[in-house]
N, C-alpha and C. Protein backbone atom coordinates (compact mmCIF):
# COMPACT_ATOMS: atom_id res chain seq x y z
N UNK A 1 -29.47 40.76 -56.96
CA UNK A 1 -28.92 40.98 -55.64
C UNK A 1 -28.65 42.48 -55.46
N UNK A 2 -29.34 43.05 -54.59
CA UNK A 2 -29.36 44.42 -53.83
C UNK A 2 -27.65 44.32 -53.05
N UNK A 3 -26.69 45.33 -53.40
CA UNK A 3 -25.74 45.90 -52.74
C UNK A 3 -25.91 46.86 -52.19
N UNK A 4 -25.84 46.89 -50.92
CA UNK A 4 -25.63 48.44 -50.19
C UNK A 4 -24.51 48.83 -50.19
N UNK A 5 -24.44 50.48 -49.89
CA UNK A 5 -23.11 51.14 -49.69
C UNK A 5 -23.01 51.02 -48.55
N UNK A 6 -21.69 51.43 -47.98
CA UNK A 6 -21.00 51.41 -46.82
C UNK A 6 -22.26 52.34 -45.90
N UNK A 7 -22.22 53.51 -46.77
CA UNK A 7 -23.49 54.20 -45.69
C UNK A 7 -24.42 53.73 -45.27
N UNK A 8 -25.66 52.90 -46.36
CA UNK A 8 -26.42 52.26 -46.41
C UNK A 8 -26.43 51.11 -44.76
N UNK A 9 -25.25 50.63 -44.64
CA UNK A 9 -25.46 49.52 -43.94
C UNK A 9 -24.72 50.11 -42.88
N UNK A 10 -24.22 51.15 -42.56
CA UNK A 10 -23.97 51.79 -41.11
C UNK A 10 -25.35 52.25 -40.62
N UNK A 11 -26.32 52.60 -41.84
CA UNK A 11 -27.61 53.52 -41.16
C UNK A 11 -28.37 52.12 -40.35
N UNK A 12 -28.09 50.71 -41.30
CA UNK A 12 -28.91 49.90 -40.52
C UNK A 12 -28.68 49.36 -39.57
N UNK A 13 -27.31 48.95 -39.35
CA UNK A 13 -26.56 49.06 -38.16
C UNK A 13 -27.05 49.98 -37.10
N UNK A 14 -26.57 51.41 -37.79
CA UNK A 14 -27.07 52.29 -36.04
C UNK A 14 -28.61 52.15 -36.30
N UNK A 15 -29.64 51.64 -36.49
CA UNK A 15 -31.24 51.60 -36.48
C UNK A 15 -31.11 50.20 -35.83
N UNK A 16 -30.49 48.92 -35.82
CA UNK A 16 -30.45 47.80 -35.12
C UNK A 16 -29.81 48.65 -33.59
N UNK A 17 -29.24 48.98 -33.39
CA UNK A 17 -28.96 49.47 -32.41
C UNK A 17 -29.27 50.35 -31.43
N UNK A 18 -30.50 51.32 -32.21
CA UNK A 18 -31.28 52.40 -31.53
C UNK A 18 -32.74 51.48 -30.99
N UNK A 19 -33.10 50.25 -31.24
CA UNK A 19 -34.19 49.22 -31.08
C UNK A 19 -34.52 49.49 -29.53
N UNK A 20 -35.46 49.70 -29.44
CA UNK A 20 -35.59 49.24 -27.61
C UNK A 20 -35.23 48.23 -27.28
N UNK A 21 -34.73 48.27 -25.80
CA UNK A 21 -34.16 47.55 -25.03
C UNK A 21 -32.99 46.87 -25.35
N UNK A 22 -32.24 47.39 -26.58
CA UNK A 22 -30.99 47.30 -26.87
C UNK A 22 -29.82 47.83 -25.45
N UNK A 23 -30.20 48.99 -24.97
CA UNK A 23 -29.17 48.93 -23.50
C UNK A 23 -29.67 48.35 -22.43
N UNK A 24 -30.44 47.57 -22.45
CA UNK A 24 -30.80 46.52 -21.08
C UNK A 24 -29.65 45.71 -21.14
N UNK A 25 -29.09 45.74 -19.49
CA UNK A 25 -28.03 44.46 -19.37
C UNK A 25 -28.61 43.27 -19.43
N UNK A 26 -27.74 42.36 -19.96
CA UNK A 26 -27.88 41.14 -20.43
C UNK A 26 -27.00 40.07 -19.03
N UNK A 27 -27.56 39.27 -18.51
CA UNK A 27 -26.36 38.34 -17.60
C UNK A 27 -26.11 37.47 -18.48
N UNK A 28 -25.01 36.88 -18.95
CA UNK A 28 -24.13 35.91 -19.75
C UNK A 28 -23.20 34.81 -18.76
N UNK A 29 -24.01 33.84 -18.69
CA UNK A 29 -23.30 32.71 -17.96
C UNK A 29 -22.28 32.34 -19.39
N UNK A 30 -20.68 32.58 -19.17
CA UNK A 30 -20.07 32.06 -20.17
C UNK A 30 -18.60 31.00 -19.70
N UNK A 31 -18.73 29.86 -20.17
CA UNK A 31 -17.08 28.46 -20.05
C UNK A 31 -16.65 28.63 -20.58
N UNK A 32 -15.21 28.92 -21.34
CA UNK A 32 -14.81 28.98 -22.52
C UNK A 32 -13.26 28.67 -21.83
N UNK A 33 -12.39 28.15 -22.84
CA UNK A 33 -10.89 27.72 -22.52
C UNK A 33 -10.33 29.08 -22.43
N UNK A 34 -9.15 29.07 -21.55
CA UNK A 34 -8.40 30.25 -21.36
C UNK A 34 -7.42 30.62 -23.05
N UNK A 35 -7.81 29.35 -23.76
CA UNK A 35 -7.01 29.78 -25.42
C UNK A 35 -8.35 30.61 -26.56
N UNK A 36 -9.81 30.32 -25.52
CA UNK A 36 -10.55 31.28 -26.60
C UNK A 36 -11.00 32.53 -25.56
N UNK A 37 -10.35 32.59 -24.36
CA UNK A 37 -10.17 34.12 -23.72
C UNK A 37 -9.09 34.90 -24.65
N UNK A 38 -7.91 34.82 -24.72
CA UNK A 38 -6.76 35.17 -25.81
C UNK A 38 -7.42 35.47 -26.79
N UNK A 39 -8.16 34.72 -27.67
CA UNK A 39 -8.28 34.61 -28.61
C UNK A 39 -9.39 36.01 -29.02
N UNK A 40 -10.36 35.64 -28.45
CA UNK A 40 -11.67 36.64 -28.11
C UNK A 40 -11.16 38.28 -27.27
N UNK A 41 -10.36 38.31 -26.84
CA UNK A 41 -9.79 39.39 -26.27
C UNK A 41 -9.09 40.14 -27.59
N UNK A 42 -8.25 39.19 -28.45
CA UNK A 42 -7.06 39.63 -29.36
C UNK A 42 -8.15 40.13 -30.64
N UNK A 43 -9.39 39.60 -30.65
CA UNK A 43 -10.02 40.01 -31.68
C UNK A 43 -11.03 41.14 -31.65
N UNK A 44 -11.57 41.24 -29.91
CA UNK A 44 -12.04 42.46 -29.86
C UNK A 44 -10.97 43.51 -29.93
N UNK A 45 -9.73 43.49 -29.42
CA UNK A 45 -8.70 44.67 -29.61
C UNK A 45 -8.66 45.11 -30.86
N UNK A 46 -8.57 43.80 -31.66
CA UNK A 46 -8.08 44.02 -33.24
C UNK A 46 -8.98 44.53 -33.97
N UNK A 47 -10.35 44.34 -33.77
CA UNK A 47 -11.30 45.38 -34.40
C UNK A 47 -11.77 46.56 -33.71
N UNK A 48 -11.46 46.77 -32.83
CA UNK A 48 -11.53 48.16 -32.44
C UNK A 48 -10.44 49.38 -32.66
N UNK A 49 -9.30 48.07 -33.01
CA UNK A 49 -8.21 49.19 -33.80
C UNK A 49 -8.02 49.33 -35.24
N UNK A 50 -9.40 48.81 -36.20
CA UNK A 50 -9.30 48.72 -37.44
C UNK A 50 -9.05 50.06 -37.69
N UNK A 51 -8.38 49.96 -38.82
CA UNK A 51 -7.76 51.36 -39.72
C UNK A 51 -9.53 51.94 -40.33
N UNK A 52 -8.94 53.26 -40.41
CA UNK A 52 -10.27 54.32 -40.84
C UNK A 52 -10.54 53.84 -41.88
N UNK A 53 -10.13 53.34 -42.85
CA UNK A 53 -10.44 53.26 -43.96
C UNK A 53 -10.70 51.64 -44.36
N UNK A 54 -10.52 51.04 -43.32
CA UNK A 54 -11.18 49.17 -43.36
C UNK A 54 -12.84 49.53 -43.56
N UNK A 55 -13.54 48.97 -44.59
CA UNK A 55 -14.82 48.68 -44.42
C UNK A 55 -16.01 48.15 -43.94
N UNK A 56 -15.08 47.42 -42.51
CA UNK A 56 -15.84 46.54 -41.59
C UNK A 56 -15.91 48.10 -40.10
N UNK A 57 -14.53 48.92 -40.25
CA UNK A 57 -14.35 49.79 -39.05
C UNK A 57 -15.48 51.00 -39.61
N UNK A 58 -16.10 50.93 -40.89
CA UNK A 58 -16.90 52.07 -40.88
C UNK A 58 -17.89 52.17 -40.12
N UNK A 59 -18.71 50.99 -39.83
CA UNK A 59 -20.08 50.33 -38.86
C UNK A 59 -19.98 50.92 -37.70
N UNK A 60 -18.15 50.64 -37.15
CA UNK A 60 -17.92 51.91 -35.74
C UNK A 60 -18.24 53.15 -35.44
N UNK A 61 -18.28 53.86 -36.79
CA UNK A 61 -18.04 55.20 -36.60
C UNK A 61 -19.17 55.70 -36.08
N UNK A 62 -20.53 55.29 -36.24
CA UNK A 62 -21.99 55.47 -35.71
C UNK A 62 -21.83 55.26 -34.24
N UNK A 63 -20.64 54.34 -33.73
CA UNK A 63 -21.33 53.59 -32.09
C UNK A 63 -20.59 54.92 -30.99
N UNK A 64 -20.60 55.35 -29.91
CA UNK A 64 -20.58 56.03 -29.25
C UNK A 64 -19.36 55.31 -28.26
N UNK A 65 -18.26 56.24 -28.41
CA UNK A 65 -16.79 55.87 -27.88
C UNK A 65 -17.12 54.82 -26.54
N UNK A 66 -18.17 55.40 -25.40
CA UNK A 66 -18.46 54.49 -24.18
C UNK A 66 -18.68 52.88 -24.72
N UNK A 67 -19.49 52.63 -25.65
CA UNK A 67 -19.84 51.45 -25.77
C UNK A 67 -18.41 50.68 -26.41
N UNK A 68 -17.71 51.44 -26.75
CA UNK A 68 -16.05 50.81 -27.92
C UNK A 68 -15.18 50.25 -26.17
N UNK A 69 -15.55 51.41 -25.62
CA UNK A 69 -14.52 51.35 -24.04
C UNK A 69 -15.30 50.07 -23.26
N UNK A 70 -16.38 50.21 -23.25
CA UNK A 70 -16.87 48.93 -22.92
C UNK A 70 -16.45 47.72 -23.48
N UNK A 71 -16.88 47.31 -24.61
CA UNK A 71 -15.91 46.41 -25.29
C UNK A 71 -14.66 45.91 -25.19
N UNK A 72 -14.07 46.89 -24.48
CA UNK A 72 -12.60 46.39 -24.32
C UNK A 72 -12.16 46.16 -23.07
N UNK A 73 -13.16 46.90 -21.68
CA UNK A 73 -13.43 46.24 -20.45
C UNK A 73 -14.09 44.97 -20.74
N UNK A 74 -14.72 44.75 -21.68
CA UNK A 74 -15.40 43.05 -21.12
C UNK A 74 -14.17 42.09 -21.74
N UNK A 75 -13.07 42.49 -22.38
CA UNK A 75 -11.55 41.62 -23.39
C UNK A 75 -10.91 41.34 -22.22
N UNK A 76 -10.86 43.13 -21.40
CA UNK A 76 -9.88 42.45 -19.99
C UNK A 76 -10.25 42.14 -18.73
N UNK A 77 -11.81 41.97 -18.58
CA UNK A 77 -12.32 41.14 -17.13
C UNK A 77 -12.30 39.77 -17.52
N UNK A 78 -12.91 39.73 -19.12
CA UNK A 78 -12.12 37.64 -19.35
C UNK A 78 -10.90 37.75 -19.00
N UNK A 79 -9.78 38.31 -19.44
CA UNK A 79 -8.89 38.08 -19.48
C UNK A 79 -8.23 37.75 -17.32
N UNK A 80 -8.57 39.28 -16.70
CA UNK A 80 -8.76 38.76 -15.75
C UNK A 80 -9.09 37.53 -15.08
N UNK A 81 -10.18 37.18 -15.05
CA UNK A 81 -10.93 36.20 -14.63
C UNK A 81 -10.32 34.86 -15.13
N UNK A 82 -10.15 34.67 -16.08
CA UNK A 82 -8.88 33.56 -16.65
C UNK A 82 -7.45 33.61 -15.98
N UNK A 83 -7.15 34.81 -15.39
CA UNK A 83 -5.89 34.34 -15.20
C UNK A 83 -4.39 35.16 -15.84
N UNK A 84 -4.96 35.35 -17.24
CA UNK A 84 -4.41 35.73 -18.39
C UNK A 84 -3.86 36.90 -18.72
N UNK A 85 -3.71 38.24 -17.82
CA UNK A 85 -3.67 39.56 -18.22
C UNK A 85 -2.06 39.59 -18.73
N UNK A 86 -0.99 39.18 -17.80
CA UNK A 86 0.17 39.05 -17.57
C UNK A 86 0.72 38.73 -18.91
N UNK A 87 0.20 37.36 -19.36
CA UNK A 87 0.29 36.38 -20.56
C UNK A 87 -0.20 37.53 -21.76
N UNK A 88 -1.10 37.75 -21.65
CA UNK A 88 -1.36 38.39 -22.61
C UNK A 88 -0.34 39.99 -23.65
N UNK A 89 -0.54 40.32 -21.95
CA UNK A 89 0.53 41.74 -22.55
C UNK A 89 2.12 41.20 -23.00
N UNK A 90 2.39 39.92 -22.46
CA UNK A 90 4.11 39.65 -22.90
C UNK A 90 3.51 39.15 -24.14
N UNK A 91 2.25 38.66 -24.92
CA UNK A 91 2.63 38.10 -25.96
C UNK A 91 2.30 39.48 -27.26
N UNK A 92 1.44 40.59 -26.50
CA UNK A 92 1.78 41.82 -27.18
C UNK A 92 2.94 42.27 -27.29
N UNK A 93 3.75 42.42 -26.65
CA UNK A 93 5.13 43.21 -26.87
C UNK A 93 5.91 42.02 -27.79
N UNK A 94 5.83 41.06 -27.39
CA UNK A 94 6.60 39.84 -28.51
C UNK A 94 6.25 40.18 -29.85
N UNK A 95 4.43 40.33 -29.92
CA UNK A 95 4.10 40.97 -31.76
C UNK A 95 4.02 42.52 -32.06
N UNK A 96 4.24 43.27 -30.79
CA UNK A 96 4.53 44.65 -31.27
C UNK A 96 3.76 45.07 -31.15
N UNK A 97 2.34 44.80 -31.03
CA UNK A 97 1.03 45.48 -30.87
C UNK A 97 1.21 46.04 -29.46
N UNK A 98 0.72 47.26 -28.83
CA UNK A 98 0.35 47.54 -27.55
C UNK A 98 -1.75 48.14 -27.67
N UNK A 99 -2.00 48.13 -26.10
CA UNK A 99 -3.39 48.61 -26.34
C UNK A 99 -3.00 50.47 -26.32
């Protein structure tokens, strides 16, 4: 079994990502319960605020801040669109996290 280094698999990462037609918009018909909007919102936040030194946040360091900001506009138009923004931020301040 071949291990890559952390570098190793950021280079393939940003090469999956430089692919053509990787920035073509995509339309996404998506249903999902307003408990996996929360959920899916709380986990894009949470990995976009991984610590520098997490080995999953190194893969970030290649992607270009717009596409991270994007990411976190598509956490709060679900969240929007559910209903949920309100809910959401009181259950941040309850765990201390803010965005």
């Amino acid at each position: 079994m071949i291990m890559l280094t952390t570098n190793d698999v950021a280079q393939v990462f940003d090469t999956i990502l430089s692919i053509p037609g990787m920035n073509e918009l995509v339309k996404i018909d998506l249903k999902i319960s307003r408990k996996n909007v929360l959920l899916l919102n709380h986990v894009i936040e949470r990995g976009l605020l991984a610590k520098v030194d997490d080995k999953a946040s190194n893969l970030l360091t290649s992607v270009p801040e717009e596409n991270l900001e994007e990411l976190r506009s598509i956490g709060g138009e679900c969240l929007l669109k559910a209903g949920l923004i309100e809910l959401s931020e009181k259950l941040n301040a309850l765990s201390g996290t803010t965005k």
